[in-house]
Protein backbone atom coordinates (compact mmCIF):
# COMPACT_ATOMS: atom_id res chain seq x y z
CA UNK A 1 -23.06 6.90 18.89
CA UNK A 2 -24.64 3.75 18.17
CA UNK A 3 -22.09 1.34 18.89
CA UNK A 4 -20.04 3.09 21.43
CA UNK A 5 -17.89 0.68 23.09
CA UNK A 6 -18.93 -2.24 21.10
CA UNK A 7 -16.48 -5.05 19.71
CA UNK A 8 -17.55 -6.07 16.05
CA UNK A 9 -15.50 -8.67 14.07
CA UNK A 10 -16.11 -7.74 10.40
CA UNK A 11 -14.53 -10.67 8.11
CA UNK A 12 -14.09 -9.73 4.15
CA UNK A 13 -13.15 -5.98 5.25
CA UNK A 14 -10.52 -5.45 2.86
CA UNK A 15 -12.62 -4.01 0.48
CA UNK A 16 -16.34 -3.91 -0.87
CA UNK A 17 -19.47 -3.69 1.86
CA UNK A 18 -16.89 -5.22 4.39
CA UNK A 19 -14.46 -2.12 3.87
CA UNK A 20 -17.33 0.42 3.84
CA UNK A 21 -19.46 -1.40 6.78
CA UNK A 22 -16.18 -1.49 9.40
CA UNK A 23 -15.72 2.24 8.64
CA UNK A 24 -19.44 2.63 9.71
CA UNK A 25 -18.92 0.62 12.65
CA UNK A 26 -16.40 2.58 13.77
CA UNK A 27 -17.87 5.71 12.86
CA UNK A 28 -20.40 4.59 15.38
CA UNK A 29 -18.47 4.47 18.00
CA UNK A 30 -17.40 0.30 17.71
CA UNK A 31 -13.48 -0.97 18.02
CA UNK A 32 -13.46 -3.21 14.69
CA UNK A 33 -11.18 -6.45 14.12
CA UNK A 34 -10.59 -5.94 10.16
CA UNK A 35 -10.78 -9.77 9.02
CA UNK A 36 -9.57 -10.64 5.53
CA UNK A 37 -6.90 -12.41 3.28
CA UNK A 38 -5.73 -9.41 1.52
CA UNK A 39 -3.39 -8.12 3.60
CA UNK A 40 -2.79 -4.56 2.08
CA UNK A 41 -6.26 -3.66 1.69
CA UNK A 42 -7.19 -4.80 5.30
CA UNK A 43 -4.30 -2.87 6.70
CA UNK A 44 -5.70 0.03 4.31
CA UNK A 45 -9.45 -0.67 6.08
CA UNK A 46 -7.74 0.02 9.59
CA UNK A 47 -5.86 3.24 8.32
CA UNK A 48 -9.01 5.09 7.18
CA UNK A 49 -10.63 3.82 10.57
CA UNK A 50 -7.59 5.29 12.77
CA UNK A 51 -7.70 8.32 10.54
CA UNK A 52 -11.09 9.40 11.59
CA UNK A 53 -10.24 8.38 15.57
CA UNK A 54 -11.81 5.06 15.56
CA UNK A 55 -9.89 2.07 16.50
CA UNK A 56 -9.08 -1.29 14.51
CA UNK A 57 -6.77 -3.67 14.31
CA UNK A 58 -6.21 -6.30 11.33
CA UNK A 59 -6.36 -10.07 11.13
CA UNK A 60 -5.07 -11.77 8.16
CA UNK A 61 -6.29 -14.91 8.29
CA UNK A 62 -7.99 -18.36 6.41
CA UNK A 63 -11.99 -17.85 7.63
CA UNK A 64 -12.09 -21.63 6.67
CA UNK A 65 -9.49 -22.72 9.16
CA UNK A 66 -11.37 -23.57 12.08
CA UNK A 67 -7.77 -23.24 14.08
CA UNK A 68 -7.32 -19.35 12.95
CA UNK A 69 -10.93 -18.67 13.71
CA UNK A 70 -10.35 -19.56 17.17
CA UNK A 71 -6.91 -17.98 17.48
CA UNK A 72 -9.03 -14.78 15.96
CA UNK A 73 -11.46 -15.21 18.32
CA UNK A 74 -9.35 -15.46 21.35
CA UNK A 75 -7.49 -12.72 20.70
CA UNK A 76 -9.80 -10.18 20.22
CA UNK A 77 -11.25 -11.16 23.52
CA UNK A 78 -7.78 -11.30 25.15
CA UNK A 79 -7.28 -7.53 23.47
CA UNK A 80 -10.57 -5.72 24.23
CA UNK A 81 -12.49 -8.36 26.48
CA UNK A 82 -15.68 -9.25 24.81
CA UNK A 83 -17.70 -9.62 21.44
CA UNK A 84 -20.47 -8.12 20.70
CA UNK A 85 -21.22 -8.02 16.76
CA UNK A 86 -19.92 -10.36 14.15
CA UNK A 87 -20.58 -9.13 10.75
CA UNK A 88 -19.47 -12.91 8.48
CA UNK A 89 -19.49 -11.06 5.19
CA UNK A 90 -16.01 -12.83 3.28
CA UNK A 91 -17.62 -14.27 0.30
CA UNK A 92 -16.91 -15.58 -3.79
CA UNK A 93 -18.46 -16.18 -6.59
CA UNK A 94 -18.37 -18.42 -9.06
CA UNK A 95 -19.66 -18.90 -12.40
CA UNK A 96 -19.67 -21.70 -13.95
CA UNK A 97 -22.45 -24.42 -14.91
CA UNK A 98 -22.68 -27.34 -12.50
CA UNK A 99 -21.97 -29.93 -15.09
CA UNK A 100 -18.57 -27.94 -15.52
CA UNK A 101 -17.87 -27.27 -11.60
CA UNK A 102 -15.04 -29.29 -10.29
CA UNK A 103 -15.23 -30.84 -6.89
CA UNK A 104 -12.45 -27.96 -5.08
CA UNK A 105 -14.51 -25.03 -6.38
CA UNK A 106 -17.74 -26.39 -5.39
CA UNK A 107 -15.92 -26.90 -2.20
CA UNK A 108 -14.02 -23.96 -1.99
CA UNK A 109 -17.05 -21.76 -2.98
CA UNK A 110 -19.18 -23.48 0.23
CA UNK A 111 -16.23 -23.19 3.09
CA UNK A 112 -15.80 -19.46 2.31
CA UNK A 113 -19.48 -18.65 2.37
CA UNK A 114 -20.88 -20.91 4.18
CA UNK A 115 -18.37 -22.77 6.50
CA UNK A 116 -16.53 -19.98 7.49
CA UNK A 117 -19.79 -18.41 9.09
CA UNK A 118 -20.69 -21.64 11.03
CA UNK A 119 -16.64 -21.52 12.56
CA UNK A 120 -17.25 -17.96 13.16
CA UNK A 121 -20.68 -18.14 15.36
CA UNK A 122 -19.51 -21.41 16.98
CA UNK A 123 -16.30 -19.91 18.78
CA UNK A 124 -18.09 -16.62 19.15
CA UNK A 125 -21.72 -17.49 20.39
CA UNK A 126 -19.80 -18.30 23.96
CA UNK A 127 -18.19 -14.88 24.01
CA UNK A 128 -21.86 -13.13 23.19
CA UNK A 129 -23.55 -15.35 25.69
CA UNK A 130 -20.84 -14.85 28.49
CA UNK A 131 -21.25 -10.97 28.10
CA UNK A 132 -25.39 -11.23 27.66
CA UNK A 133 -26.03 -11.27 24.08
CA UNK A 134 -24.71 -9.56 20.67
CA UNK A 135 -25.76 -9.00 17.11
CA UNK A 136 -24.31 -11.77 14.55
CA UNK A 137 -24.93 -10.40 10.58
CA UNK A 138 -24.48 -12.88 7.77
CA UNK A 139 -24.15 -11.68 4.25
CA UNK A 140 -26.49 -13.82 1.93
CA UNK A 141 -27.98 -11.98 -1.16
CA UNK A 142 -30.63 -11.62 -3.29
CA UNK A 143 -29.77 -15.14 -4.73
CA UNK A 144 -30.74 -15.82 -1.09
CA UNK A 145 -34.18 -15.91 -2.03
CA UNK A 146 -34.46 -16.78 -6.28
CA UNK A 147 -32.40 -18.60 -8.46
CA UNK A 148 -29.75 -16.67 -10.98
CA UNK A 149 -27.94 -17.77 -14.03
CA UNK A 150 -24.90 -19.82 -14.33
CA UNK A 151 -23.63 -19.61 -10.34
CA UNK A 152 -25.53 -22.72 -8.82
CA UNK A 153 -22.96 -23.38 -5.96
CA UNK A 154 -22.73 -19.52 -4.99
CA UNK A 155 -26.71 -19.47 -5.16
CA UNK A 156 -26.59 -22.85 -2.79
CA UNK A 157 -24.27 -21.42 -0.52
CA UNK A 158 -26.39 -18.17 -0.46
CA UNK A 159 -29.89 -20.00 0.20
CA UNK A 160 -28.04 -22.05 2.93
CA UNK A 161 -27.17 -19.06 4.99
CA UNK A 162 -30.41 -17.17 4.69
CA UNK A 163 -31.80 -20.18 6.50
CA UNK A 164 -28.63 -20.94 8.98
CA UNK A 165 -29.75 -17.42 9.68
CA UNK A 166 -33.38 -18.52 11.15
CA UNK A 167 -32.04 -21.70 12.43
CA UNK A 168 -29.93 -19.85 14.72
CA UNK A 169 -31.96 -16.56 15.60
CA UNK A 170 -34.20 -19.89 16.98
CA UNK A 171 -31.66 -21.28 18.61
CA UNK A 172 -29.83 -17.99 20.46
CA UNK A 173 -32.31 -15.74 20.95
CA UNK A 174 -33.04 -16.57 24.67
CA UNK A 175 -29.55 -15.39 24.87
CA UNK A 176 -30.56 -11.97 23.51
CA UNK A 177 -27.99 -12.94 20.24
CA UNK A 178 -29.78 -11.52 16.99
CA UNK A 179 -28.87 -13.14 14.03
CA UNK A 180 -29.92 -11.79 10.38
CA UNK A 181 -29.22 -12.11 7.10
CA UNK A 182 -28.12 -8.80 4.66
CA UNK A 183 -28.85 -9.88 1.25
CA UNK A 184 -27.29 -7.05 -1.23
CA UNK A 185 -28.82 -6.72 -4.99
CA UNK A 186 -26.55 -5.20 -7.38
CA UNK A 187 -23.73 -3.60 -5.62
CA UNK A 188 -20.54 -1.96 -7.10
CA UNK A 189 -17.66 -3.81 -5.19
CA UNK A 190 -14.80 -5.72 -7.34
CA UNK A 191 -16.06 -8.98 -6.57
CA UNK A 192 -19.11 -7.49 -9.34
CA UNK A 193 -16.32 -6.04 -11.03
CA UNK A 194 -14.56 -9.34 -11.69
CA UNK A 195 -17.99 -11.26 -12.25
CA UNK A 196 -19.15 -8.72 -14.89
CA UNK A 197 -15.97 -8.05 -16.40
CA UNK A 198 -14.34 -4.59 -17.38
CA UNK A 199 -13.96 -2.20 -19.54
CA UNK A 200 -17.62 -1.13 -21.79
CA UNK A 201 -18.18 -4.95 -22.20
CA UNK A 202 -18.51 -4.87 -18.34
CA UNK A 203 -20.46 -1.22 -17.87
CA UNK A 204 -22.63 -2.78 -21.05
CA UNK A 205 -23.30 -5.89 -18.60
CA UNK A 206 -23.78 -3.00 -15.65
CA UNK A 207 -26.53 -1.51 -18.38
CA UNK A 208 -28.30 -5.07 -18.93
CA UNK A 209 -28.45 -5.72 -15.28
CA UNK A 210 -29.82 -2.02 -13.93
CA UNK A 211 -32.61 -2.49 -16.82
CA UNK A 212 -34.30 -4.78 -14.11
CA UNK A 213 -33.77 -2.62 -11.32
CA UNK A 214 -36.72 -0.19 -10.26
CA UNK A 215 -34.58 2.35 -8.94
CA UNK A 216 -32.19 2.27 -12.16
CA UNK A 217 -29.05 2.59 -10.23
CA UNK A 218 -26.29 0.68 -9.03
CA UNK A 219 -25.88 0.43 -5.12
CA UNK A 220 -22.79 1.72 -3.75
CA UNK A 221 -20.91 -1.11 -0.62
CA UNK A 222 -21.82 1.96 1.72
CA UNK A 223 -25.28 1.66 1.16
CA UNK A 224 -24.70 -1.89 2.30
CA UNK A 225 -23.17 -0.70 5.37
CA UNK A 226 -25.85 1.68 6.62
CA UNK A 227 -28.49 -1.35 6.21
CA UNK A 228 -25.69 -3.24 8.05
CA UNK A 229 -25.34 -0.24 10.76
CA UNK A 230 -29.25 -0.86 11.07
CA UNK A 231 -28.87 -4.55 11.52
CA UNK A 232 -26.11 -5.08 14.26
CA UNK A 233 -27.33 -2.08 16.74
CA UNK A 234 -29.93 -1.08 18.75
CA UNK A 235 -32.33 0.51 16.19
CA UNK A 236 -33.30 -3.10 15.20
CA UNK A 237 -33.39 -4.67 18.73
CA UNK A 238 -36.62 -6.72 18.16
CA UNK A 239 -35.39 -7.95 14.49
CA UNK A 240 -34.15 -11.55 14.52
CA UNK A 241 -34.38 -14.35 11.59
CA UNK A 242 -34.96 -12.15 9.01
CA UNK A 243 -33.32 -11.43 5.39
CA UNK A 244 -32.73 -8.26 4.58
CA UNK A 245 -32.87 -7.50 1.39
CA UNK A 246 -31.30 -4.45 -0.72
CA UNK A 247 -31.52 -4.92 -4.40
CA UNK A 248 -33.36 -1.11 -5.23
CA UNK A 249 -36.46 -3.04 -5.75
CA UNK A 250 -34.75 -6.28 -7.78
CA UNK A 251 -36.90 -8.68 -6.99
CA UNK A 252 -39.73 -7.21 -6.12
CA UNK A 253 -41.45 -8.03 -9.18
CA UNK A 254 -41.55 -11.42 -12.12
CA UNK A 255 -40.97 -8.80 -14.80
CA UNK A 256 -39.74 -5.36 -14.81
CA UNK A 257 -37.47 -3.99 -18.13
CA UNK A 258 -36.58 -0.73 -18.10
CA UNK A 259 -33.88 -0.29 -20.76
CA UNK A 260 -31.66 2.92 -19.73
């Protein structure tokens, strides 16, 4: 197992690539603290864990509080002793043109992507250190790296963590603490549910959008969670700093337009 007796904190798990990447934690072996708001579907992440014999327990909790990220934080240490992967993957979006963006949702949009990760590596980074290093994964995305339509504080908040992400792999990897960045592409979770709307007008949108993609399909969260898998263990032990994209080719290219 590639994770056997390692303690990951996986925020956002209720659902999405946080659901499907603390199932492949545990699958490999790791004892998972299910982090998220939604109460019902992080209990549900833990259930499917215990069901296959892994072991999780859930945290409902405010990843912008900087209080409940160190109660977190101490308690999984008090529980099982030690950290050794943080996956900071809770994240919105919002869209909406900046002329149009109040002051709370730009704010809102930055604390839960972007805050929350700096409250999460600052009262965990001691823990890592103290037991002689860890793997810390941030989840950016491919507006990590361009610019996209009509979400310009979720695209700021993205660029900002790709490059927390090499300011810190700088900064902690004496300590043997890796620190990269997963950027997904176009990934069927229900926060691209909600953005793209439902019903045909949202599959149309699904259409428009997989027109660019090389591949021609839309990733699934557990696709995610194997490049995750990749990112927090072993079998990327000299990968620090980077961003990790998986967009089925995306943004590989200026102009690609398939229509399907």
């Amino acid at each position: 197992m590639k994770l056997r007796a390692k303690i990951a904190i996986v925020t956002g798990a209720a659902s999405g690539i946080g659901q499907a990447s603390a199932l492949a934690f545990a699958s490999e072996g790791a004892k998972v603290v299910v982090v998220d708001v939604d109460k019902r579907g992080g209990e549900e992440t833990c259930e499917k864990i215990r069901a296959r014999d892994g072991e999780a327990f859930f945290d409902r909790m405010d990843v912008t509080s900087e209080a409940e990220v160190s109660r977190m934080v101490g308690e999984t240490v008090a529980r099982w002793g030690r950290i050794d992967i943080l996956f900071n993957n809770a994240g919105i979006v919002l869209v909406k043109p900046l002329e149009e963006t109040t002051e709370a949702e730009w704010d809102h949009v930055l604390s839960i992507n972007l805050k929350a990760a700096f409250l999460a590596i600052k009262h965990v980074v001691p823990h890592m250190r103290r037991g002689g290093g860890g793997a810390i994964l941030n989840t950016g995305s491919i507006a990590s790296t361009v610019g996209q339509l009509n979400t310009p504080a979720y695209v700021a908040s993205k660029g900002a963590i790709a490059l927390l992400t090499k300011s810190l792999a700088l900064d902690y990897g004496r300590d043997q603490i890796r620190v990269n960045c997963l950027c997904p592409g176009i990934t069927d979770t229900p926060m691209l549910r909600e953005h793209l709307g439902g019903g045909p007008e949202g599959e149309a949108n699904i259409r428009r959008r997989l027109s660019r993609v090389p591949l021609g399909k839309i990733l699934k969260p557990e696709d995610l969670a194997q490049a995750a898998l990749y990112l927090v263990s072993d079998d990327s032990v000299g990968i620090t700093g980077i961003t990790h994209v998986v967009d089925g080719g995306l943004i590989a290219a200026a102009e690609y337009d398939v229509r399907i």
